[in-house]
Structures are given as structure tokens and as C-alpha cells.
Protein backbone atom coordinates (compact mmCIF):
# COMPACT_ATOMS: atom_id res chain seq x y z
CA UNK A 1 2.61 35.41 2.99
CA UNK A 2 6.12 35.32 4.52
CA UNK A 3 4.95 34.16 8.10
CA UNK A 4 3.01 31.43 5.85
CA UNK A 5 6.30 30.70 3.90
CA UNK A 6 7.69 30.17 7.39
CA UNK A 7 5.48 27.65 8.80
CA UNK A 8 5.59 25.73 6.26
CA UNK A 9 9.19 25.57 5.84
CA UNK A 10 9.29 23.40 8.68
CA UNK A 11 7.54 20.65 6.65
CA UNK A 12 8.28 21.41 2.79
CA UNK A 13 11.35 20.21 1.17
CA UNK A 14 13.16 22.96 -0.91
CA UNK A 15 12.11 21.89 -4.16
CA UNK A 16 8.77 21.82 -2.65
CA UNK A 17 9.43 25.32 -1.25
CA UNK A 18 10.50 26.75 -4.74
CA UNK A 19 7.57 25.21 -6.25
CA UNK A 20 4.90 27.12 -4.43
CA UNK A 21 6.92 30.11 -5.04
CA UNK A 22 7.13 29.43 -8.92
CA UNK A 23 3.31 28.50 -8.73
CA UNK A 24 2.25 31.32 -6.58
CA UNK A 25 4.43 33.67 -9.00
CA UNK A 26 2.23 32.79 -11.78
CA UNK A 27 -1.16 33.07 -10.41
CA UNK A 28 -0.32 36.49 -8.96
CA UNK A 29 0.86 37.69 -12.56
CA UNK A 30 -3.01 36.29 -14.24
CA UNK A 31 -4.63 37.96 -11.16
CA UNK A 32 -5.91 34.91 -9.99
CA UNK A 33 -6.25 33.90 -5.92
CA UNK A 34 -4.35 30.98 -5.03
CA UNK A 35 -5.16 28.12 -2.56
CA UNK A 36 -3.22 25.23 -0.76
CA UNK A 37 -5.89 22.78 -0.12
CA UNK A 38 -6.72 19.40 1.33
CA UNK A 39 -4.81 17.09 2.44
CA UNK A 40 -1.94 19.25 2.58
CA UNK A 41 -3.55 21.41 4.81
CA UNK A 42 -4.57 18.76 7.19
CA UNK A 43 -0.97 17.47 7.49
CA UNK A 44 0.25 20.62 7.89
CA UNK A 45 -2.20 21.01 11.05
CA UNK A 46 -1.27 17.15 11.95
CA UNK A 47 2.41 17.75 11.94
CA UNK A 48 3.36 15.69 8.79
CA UNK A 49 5.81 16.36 6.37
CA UNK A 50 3.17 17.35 3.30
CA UNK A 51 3.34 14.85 0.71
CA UNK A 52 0.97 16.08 -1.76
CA UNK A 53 1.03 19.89 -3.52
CA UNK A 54 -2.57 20.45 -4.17
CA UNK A 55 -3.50 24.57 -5.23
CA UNK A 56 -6.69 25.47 -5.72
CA UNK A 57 -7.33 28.78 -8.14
CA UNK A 58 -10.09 30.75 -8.67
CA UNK A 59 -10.09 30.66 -12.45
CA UNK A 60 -8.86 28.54 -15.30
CA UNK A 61 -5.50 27.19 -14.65
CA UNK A 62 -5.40 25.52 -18.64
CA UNK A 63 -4.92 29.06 -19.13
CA UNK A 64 -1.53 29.35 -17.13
CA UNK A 65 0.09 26.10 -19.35
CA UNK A 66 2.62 27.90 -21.29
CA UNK A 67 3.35 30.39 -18.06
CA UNK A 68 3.97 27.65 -15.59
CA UNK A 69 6.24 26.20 -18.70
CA UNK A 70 8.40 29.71 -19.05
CA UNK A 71 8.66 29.54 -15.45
CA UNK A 72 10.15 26.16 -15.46
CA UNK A 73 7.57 23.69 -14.56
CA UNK A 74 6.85 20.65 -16.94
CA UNK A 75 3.04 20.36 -17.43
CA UNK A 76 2.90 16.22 -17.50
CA UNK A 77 -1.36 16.39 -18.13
CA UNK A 78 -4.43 18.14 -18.37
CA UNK A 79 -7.51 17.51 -17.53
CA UNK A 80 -10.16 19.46 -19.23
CA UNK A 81 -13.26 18.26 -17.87
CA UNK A 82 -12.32 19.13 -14.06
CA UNK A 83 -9.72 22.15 -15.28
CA UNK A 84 -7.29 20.28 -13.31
CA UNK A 85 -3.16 20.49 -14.63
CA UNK A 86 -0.35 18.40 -13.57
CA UNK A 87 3.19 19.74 -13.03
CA UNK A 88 6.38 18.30 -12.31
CA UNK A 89 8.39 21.44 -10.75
CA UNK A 90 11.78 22.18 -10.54
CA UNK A 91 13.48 19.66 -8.35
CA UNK A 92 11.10 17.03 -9.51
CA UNK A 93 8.72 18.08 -6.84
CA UNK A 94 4.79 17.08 -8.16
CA UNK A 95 2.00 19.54 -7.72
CA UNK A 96 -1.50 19.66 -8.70
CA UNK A 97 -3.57 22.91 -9.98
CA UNK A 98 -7.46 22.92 -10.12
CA UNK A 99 -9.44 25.23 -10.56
CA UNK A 100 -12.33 26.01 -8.04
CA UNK A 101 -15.52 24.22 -8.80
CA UNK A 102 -18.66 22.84 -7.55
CA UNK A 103 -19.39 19.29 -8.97
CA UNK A 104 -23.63 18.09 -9.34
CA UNK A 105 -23.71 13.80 -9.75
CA UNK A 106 -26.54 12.84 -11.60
CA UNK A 107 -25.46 9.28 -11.33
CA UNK A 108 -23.74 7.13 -8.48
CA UNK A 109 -20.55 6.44 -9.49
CA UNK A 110 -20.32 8.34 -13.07
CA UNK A 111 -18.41 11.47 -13.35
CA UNK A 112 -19.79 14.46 -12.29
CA UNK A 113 -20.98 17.67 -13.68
CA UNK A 114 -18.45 20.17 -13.02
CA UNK A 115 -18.80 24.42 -12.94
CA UNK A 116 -16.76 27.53 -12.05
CA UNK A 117 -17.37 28.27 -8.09
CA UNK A 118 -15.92 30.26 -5.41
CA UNK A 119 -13.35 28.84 -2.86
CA UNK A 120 -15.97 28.27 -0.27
CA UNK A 121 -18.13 25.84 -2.77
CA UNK A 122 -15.27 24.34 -4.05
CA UNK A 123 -14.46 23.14 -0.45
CA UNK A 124 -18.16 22.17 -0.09
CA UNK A 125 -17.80 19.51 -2.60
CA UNK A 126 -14.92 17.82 -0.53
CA UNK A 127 -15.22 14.54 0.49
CA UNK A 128 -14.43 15.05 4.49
CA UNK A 129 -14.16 18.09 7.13
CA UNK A 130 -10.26 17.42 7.75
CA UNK A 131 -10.08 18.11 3.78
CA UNK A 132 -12.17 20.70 3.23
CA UNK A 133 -9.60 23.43 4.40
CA UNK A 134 -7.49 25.94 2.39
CA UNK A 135 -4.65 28.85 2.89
CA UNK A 136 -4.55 31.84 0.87
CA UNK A 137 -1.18 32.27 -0.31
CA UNK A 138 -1.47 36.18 -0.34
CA UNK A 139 -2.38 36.34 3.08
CA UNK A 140 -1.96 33.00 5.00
CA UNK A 141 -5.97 33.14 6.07
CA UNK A 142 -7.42 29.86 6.85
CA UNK A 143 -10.44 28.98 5.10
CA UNK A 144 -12.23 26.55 7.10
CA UNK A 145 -16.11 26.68 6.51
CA UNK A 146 -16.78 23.38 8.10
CA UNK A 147 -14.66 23.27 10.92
CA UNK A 148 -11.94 20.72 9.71
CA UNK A 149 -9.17 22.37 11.99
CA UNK A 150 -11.65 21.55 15.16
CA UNK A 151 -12.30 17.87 13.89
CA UNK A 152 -8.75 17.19 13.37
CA UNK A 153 -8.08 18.14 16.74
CA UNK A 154 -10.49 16.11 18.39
CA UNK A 155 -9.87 13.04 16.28
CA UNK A 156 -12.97 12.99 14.30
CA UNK A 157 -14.38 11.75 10.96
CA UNK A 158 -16.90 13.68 9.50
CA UNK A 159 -18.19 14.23 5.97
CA UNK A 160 -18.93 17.27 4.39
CA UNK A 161 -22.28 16.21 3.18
CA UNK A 162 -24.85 13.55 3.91
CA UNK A 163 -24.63 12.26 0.57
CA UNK A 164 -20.87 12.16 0.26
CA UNK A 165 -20.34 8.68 0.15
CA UNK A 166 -23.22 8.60 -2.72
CA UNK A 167 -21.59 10.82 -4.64
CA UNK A 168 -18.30 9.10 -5.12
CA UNK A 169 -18.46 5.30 -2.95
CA UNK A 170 -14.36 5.69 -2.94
CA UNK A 171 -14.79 7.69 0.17
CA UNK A 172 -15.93 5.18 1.58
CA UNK A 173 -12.58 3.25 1.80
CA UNK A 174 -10.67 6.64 2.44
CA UNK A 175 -12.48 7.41 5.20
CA UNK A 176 -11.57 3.92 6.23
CA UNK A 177 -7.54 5.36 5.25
CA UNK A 178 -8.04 8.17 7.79
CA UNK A 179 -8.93 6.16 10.51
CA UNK A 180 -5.83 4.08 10.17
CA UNK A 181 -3.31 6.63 9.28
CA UNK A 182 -4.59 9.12 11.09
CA UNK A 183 -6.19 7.91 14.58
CA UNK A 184 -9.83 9.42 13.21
CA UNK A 185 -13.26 8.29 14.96
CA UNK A 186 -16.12 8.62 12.58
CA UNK A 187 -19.21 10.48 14.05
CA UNK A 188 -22.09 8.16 14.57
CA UNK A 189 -23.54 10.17 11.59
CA UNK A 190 -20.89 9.88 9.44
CA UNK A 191 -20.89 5.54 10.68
CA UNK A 192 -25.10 5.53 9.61
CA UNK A 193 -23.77 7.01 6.28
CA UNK A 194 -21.09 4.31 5.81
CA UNK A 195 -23.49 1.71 6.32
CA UNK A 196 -26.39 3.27 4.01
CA UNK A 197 -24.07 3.38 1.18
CA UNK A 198 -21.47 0.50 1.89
CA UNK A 199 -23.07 -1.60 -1.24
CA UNK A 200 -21.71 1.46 -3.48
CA UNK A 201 -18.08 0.27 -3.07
CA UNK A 202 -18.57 -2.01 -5.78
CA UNK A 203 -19.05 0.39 -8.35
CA UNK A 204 -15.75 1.51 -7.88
CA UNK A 205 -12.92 1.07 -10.14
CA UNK A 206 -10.00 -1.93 -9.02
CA UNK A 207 -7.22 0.54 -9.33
CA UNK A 208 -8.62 3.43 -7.69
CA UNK A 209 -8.94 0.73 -4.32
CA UNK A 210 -5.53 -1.62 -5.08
CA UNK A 211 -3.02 -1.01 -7.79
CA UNK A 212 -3.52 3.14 -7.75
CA UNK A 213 -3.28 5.32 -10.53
CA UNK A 214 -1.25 8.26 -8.98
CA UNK A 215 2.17 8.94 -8.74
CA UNK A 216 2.85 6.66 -5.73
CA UNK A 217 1.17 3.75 -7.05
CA UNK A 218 -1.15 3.11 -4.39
CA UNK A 219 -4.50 2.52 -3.62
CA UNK A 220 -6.82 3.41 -0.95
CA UNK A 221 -6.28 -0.31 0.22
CA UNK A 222 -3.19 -0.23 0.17
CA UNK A 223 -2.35 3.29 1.68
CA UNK A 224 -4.86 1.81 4.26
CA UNK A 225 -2.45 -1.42 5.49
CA UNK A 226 0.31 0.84 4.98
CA UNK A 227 -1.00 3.60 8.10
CA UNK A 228 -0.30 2.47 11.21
CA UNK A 229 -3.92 1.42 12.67
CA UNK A 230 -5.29 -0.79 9.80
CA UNK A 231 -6.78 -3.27 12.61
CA UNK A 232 -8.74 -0.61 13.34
CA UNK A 233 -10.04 0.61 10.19
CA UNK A 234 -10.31 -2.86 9.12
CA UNK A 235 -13.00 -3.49 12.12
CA UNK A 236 -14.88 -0.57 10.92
CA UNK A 237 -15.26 -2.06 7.57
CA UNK A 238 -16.53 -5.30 8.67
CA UNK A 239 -18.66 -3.35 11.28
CA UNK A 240 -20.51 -1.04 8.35
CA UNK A 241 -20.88 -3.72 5.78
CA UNK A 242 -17.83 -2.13 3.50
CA UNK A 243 -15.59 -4.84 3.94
CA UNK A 244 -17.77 -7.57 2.59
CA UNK A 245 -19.21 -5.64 0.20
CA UNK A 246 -15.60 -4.38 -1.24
CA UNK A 247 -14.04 -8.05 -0.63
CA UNK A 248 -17.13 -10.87 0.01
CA UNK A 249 -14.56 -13.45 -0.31
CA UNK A 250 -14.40 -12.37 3.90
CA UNK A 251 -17.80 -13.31 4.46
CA UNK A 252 -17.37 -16.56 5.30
CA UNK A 253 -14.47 -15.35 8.07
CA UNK A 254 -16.10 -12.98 10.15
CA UNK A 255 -17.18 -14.35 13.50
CA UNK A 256 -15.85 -18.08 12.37
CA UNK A 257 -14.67 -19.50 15.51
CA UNK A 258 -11.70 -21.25 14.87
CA UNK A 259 -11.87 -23.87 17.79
CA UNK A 260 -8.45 -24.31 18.74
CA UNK A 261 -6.10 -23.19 22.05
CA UNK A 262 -3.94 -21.69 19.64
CA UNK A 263 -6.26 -19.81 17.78
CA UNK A 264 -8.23 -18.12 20.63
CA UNK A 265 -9.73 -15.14 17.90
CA UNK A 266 -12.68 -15.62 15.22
CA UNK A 267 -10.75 -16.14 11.77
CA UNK A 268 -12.01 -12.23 11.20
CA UNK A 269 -10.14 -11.05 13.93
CA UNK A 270 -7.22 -13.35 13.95
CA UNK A 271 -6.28 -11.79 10.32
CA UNK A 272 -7.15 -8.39 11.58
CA UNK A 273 -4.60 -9.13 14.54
CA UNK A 274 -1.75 -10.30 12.13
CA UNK A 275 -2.41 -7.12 9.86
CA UNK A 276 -1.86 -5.12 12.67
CA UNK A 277 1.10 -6.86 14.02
CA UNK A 278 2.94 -6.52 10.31
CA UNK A 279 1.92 -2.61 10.41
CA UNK A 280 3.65 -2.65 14.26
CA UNK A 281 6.79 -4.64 12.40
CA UNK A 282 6.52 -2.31 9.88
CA UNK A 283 6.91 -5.06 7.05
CA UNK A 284 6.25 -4.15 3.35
CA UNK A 285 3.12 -4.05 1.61
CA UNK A 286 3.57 -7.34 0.16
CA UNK A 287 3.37 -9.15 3.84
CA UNK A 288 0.95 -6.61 4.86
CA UNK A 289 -1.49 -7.92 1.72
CA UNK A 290 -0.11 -11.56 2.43
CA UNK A 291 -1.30 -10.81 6.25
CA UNK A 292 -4.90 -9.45 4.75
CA UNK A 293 -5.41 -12.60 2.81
CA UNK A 294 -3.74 -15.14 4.11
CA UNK A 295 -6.48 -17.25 5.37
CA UNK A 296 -9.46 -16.71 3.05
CA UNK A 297 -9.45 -20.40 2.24
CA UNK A 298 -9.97 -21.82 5.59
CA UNK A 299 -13.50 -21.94 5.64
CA UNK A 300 -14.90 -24.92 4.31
CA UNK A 301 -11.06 -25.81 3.34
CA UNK A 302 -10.65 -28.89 1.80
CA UNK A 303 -7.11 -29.59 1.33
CA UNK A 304 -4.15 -26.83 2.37
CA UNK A 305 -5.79 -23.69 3.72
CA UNK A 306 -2.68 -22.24 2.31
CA UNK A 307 -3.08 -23.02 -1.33
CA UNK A 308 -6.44 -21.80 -1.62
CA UNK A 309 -6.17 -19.05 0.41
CA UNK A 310 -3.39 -18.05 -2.12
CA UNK A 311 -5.66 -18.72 -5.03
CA UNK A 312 -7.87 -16.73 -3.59
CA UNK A 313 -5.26 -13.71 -2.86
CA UNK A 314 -4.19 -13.59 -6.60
CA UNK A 315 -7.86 -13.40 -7.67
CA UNK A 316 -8.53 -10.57 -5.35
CA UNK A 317 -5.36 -8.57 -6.17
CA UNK A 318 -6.10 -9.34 -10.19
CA UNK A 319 -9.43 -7.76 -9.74
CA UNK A 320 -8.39 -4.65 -7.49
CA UNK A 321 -5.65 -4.26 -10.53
CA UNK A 322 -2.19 -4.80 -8.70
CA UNK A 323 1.02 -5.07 -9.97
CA UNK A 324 1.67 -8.54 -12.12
CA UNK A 325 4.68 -9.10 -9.95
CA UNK A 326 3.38 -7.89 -6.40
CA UNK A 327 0.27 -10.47 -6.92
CA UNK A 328 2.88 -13.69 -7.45
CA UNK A 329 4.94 -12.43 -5.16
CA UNK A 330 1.99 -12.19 -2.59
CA UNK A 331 0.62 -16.09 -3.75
CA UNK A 332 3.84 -17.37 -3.11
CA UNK A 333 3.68 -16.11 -0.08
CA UNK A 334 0.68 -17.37 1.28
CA UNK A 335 1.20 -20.54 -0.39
CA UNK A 336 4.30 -21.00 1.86
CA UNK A 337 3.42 -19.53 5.06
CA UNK A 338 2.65 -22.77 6.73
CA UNK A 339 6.41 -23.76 7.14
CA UNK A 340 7.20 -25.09 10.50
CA UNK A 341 10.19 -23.86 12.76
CA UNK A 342 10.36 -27.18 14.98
CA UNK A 343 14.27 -27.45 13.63
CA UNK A 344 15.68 -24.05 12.88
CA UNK A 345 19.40 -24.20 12.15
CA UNK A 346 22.09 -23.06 9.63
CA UNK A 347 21.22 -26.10 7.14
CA UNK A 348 17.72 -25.28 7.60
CA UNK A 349 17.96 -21.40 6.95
CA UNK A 350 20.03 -21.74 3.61
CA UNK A 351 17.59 -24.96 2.41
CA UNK A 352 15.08 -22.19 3.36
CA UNK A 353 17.41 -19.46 0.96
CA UNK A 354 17.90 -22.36 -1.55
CA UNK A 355 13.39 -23.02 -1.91
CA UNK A 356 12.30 -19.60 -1.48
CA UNK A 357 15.09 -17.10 -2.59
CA UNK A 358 16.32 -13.99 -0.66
CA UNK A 359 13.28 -11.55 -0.69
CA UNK A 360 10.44 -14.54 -0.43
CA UNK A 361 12.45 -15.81 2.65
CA UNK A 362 12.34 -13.27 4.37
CA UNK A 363 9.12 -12.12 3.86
CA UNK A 364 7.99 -15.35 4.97
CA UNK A 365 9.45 -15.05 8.49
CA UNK A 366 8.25 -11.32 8.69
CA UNK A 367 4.80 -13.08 7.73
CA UNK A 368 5.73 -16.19 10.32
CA UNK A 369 6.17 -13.31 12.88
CA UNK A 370 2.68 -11.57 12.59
CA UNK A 371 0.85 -14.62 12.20
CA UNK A 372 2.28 -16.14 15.62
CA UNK A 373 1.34 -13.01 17.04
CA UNK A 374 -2.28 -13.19 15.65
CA UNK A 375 -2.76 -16.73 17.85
CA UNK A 376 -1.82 -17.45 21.80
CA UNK A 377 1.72 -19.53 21.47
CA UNK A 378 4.77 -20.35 23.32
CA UNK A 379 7.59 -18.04 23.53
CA UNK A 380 9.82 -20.56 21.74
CA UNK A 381 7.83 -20.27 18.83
CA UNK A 382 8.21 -16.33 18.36
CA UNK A 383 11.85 -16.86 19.41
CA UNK A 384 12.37 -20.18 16.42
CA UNK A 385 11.34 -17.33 14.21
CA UNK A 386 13.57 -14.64 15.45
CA UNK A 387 16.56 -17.07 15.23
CA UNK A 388 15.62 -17.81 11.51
CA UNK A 389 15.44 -14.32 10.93
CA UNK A 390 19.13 -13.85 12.05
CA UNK A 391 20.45 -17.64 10.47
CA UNK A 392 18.94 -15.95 6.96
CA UNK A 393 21.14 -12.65 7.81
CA UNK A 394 24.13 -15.30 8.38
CA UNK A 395 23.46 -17.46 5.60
CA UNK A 396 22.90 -15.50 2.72
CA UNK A 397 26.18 -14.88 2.03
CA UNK A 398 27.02 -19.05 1.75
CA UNK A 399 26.06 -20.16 -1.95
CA UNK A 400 22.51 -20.88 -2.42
CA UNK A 401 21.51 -20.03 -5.66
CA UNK A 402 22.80 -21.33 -9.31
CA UNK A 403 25.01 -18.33 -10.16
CA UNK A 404 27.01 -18.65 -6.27
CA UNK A 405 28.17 -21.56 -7.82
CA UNK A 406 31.87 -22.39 -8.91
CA UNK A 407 30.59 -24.02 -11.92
CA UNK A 408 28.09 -22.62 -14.74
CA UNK A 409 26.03 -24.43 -17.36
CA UNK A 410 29.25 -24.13 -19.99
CA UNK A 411 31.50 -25.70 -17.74
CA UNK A 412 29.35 -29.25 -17.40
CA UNK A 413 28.46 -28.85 -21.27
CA UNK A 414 32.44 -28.96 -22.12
CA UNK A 415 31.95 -32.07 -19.92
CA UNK A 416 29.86 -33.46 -22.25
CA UNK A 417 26.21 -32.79 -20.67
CA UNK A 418 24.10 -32.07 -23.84
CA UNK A 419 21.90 -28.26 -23.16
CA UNK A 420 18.16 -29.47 -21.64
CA UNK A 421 16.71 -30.91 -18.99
CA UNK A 422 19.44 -33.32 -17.80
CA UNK A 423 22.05 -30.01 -17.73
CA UNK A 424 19.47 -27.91 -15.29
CA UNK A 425 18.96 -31.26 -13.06
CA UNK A 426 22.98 -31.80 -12.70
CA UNK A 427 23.53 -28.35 -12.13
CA UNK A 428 20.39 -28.29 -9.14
CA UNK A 429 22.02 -31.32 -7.25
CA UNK A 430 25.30 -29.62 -7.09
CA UNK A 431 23.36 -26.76 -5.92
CA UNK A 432 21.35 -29.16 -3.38
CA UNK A 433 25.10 -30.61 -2.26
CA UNK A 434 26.47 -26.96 -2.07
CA UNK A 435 23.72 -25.81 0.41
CA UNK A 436 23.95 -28.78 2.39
CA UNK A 437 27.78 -28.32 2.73
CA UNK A 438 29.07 -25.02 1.30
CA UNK A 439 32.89 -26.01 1.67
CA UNK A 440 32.25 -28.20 -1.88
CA UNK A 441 31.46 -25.34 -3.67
CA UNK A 442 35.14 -25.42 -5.31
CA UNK A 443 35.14 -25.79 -8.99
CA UNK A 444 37.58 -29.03 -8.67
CA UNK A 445 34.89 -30.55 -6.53
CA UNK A 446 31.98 -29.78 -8.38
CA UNK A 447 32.98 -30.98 -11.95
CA UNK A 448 34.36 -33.77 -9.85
CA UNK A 449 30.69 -34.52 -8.77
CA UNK A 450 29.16 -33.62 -12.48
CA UNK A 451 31.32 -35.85 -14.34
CA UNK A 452 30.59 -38.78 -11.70
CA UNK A 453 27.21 -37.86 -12.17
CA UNK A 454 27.52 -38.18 -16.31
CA UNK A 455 28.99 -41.82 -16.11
């Protein structure tokens, strides 16, 4: 146990630490052997800091509630059916206690069946090699029945079972997740298995693939664009049928040739190629999705490409379950990704503050960035955006919204603008005169201007 301990010290936080003492503690005092399991095995192998507490017991854990409560641990649920409990530990650190099972589907897609088993089963039921490893806490032993430590090693995707992705079609899309957060290759098994089952996606839940349910709010999708290789992954969807079948708005995209100099990739792999390029950036999940979707209306486009492309964005993201806010923040986005950058300056970067607002702007450019990247272009055009980038930095300290202004709404109204429409439009066109020349933004000026304005 301590040369355990040890390793893992390297990785786990101190609250973490504590925790899997405190949980440990308990199990030993019920008799009960203890397991770390899944993924935080594998990033233990990998080298990552382990993000997820996962134990494993062999035995009821609803049985430990009030222990794990005297021993300071806040149970925050249960879940009966799968004798699963959630604990917040000391230090806020999260962990997860389940006890070991082996799980029979009588249906695609509906819950399963679930009974007592031993370790080994319980791992059995897993949904790929690299996570269907455990520790014992009491001694440190490996338990590795499938050889996840060997797969891991060589890079390699491989499910536990043949009828894995059957049994729950989520896997499907985290096995996708692996290959772009963790470098994995599936076996061409594992790829026939993929393909077999990739109309199963659909049966799946919106927020298990977009909006999440867990602690970190994330979906497999979104975990996905968030890895480092989603260009990858994303290819391996199309490739096996998952893509279309999880997102058939893409249909129409894949091999479209877009028959322009600039735009020397199909429309699939152009968007594939500005994914990856906001993953390289590192940009947020909100250009990453923008990136993802951003030209879904091209085909047959009648009109701006943009605006239905961002139509068809907040549809997706609705039906996947995200965030109110992320999906209008994301539409907006797309909507105004076609800006040009023929005249970058300091008028045009706080205009571009004044439209879009801090975050939007720049999460347009970070978007402007990857997209250029996605086509063949001149260097100017990756430097216009660069010097946008920095003007923004400049500029958004000069007064560009309504409350930089000298002047509020009460000021004009002791004026003797009446409160509606005509007192928002008076107080926008000082705005509009402010960003154009920042040096009126004095409050003599301005009610200068407003009461000019009123005669």
C-alpha cells in the first residue's frame, strides 16, 4: 500500500490523497476489498494528473453511507440500481464508489440488468481494454485481465467485448474521445465493430454526447474537440459511419469539393482542418464547436453560408442539450465569422469591440485564425488577423460600450429625452461618435452632442 501511496502521489492532489485514505479507511473497517479503477488507472499509466476518483468494492457500498459521513465525506447521491454512491471528500475532492458487478442488456440502449460479481467480471463489463484495469489498495497488485497496460503502451483501441458498442452505443463516441485525447489506434476489429453498430448512436441521450451530466459539464463531444487530436477522431467518425449517423446534418459535406484556389480541401476536411487548428490554438470550446459547425450550410446555400450554417449550429447544440448561453454564443459566432480583414486598424478593432462585444470579438478572430488555416492563403491574411488580435488587446480599454460612457440614460432624461426608444438611439450615436473618436467621450461634450441632437 505505501509504495502505491507513493506513486501516486506524484499525480494526486492532497485532497485527492486524503480522500483515498478516508475511503480506503472505511472499506478496510466493513472488510470489504477496495479498487481504483478505470480511467484513473489508465492516466496513471499515461502520465496524467488523475482527474476522476473511481473505487470499485467488492460488496455494497449503500451500506458504508453513514461511515463515509462520520469520516467526513458528504454523500451528494445514490444510485441504487447500479449500487453506485457519490462523495464529495474533504477538500472538495469528488470520488465515485461502485460496487463490483456484472451488467446483462436485454435491450440496445435501455439500462441494464445489474448483479453482485467479482473484480475480474466487473472489469469484463468495461467498455475498453485501457479501462478495464484496477489496483488493490491493500496491496498495490494490478489487475489487468485483458491486457489494458500492453494496449496503452502500444497506442491501441480495443474493446473488451465484441458486442460493446451494442451494449451501450455511447462508446462509440468515447472511443472516438480516446483517439483524440489520447493518440489511440483502434484495432481493425474494434474499426468493423464501430461500423456494425454506428446507427446505434442515435439512441443515445443529447446530454450524455453534448451538454454532459457530470460534474464537469461535458460531453463525449465535447471532451472530444477539447483533446488535442479531434481531426483525427473526427476522420474516424466519418470513416465508420458514426459521424453521420450522430450528426447527418454532415452528410451533405463529406467529399464536397469546394472548387476554389483557396479552398483546396473537400468541405469535410476543410472543417476537420479548422477543428484541429483551434485544438493547436488551444481556443475554448465555444470556437472549437463554432469550428465543428461552421459551415454546415454551404451545401446547396442559398443566401449567407454563414446564417444558415448558424441556424443549423443552434439546432444541433439544442438537440445534443447544451448550455442556453453556449448555443447563442456559438450562433453568433458563426453568423459573424465571415468578416473581412482587408482594413484592419484601431477604428476598425474598437467598431469591431463596439458590434460584437469583448468575448464575441475575440472569439471571432481565434475562429478567423483556424479557418484561414483550414484553406491555402496569403501570409497577409493570417498576419491582418494577428494584428486585430493585438488592436482588440489595445483597444479595449478606449470606450466602446454604453456604460464606458461619460453620460448615462439619467443624464439625457434631465435633458429632457422622454425614457424609450428615442433615449436608447441618442445614447447609441454618442456611443457610435465615442468609438469613432474616443477623445469626445467627456461628459461636457457628450450632453453637448445630446442636447443638439434633442433640438
Amino acid at each position: 500500500m505505501a509504495d502505491y501511496i507513493y506513486t501516486m502521489e506524484l499525480r494526486l492532489t492532497p485532497d485527492q490523497l486524503k480522500g483515498v485514505g478516508l475511503i480506503q479507511d472505511v472499506a478496510r473497517a466493513a472488510g470489504m476489498n477496495l479498487y481504483l479503477t478505470g480511467g484513473a488507472i489508465r492516466d496513471i499509466i499515461s502520465g496524467f494528473a488523475i482527474r476522476d476518483l473511481d473505487f470499485t468494492v467488492q460488496g455494497n457500498p449503500l451500506k458504508l453511507q453513514k461511515d463515509f459521513e462520520k469520516a467526513g465525506a458528504r454523500v451528494t447521491a445514490v444510485e441504487e440500481d447500479i449500487r453506485t454512491i457519490f462523495l464529495v471528500l474533504p477538500g472538495n475532492a469528488r470520488a465515485e464508489v461502485s460496487m463490483a458487478r456484472t451488467e446483462r442488456f436485454e435491450k440496445t440502449g435501455r439500462p441494464p440488468i445489474v448483479m453482485p460479481s467479482t473484480i475480474h467480471e466487473d472489469l469484463r463489463r468495461r467498455d475498453f481494454t485501457v479501462n478495464a484495469m484496477a489496483r488493490r489498495l491493500a496491496s498495490g497488485e494490478l489487475v489487468d485481465p485483458f491486457g489494458g497496460e500492453q494496449d496503452l503502451g502500444k497506442r491501441v483501441l480495443r474493446t473488451v467485448r465484441e458486442r460493446s458498442f451494442a451494449e451501450d452505443p455511447l462508446r462509440l463516441v468515447r472511443g472516438l474521445r480516446f483517439v483524440s485525447q489520447l493518440g489511440l489506434e483502434p484495432t481493425d476489429e474494434t474499426r468493423s465493430q464501430m461500423q456494425e453498430e454506428a446507427a446505434s448512436v442515435r439512441l443515445v441521450s443529447g446530454e450524455r454526447i453534448g451538454g454532459g451530466l457530470g460534474a464537469d459539464g461535458l460531453g463525449e463531444l465535447s471532451k472530444l474537440l477539447l483533446a488535442s487530436e479531434p481531426a483525427r477522431a473526427l476522420r474516424l467518425a466519418r470513416d465508420t459511419g458514426v459521424l453521420v449517423a450522430l450528426l447527418p446534418e454532415f452528410a451533405p459535406t463529406i467529399g464536397l469539393e469546394q472548387e476554389s484556389a483557396r479552398q483546396h480541401l473537400s468541405l469535410d476536411e476543410h472543417t476537420f482542418a479548422v477543428v484541429q487548428a483551434a485544438a493547436d490554438a488551444n481556443a475554448s470550446l465555444a470556437v472549437r464547436l463554432a469550428a465543428l459547425f461552421h459551415d454546415l450550410g454551404k451545401p446547396g446555400e442559398n443566401g449567407s453560408h454563414a446564417q444558415r450554417s448558424a441556424a443549423v449550429a443552434a439546432e444541433i447544440m439544442r438537440r445534443l442539450r447544451y448550455p442556453t448561453r453556449l448555443t447563442g454564443h456559438v450562433k453568433r459566432l458563426i453568423a459573424a465569422h465571415s468578416f473581412p480583414l482587408d482594413h484592419v486598424d484601431d477604428l476598425f478593432a474598437r467598431r469591431f469591440l463596439r458590434e460584437h462585444g469583448d468575448e464575441l470579438a475575440f472569439d471571432l478572430v481565434a475562429h478567423k485564425e483556424a479557418d484561414l488555416r483550414g484553406k491555402q492563403v496569403e501570409p497577409e491574411e493570417l498576419e491582418a488577423a494577428a494584428r486585430l488580435r493585438a488592436l482588440l488587446e489595445q483597444q479595449q480599454s478606449q470606450p466602446h460600450q454604453l456604460n464606458d460612457l461619460a453620460v448615462d440614460g439619467s443624464d439625457l432624461i434631465e435633458l429632457g429625452y422622454a425614457e424609450g426608444p428615442e433615449l436608447g438611439r441618442a445614447l447609441d450615436a454618442l456611443l457610435d461618435a465615442v468609438v469613432d473618436d474616443p477623445t469626445l467621450n467627456t461628459r461636457k461634450q457628450l450632453l453637448e452632442r445630446a442636447r443638439v441632437r434633442l433640438q
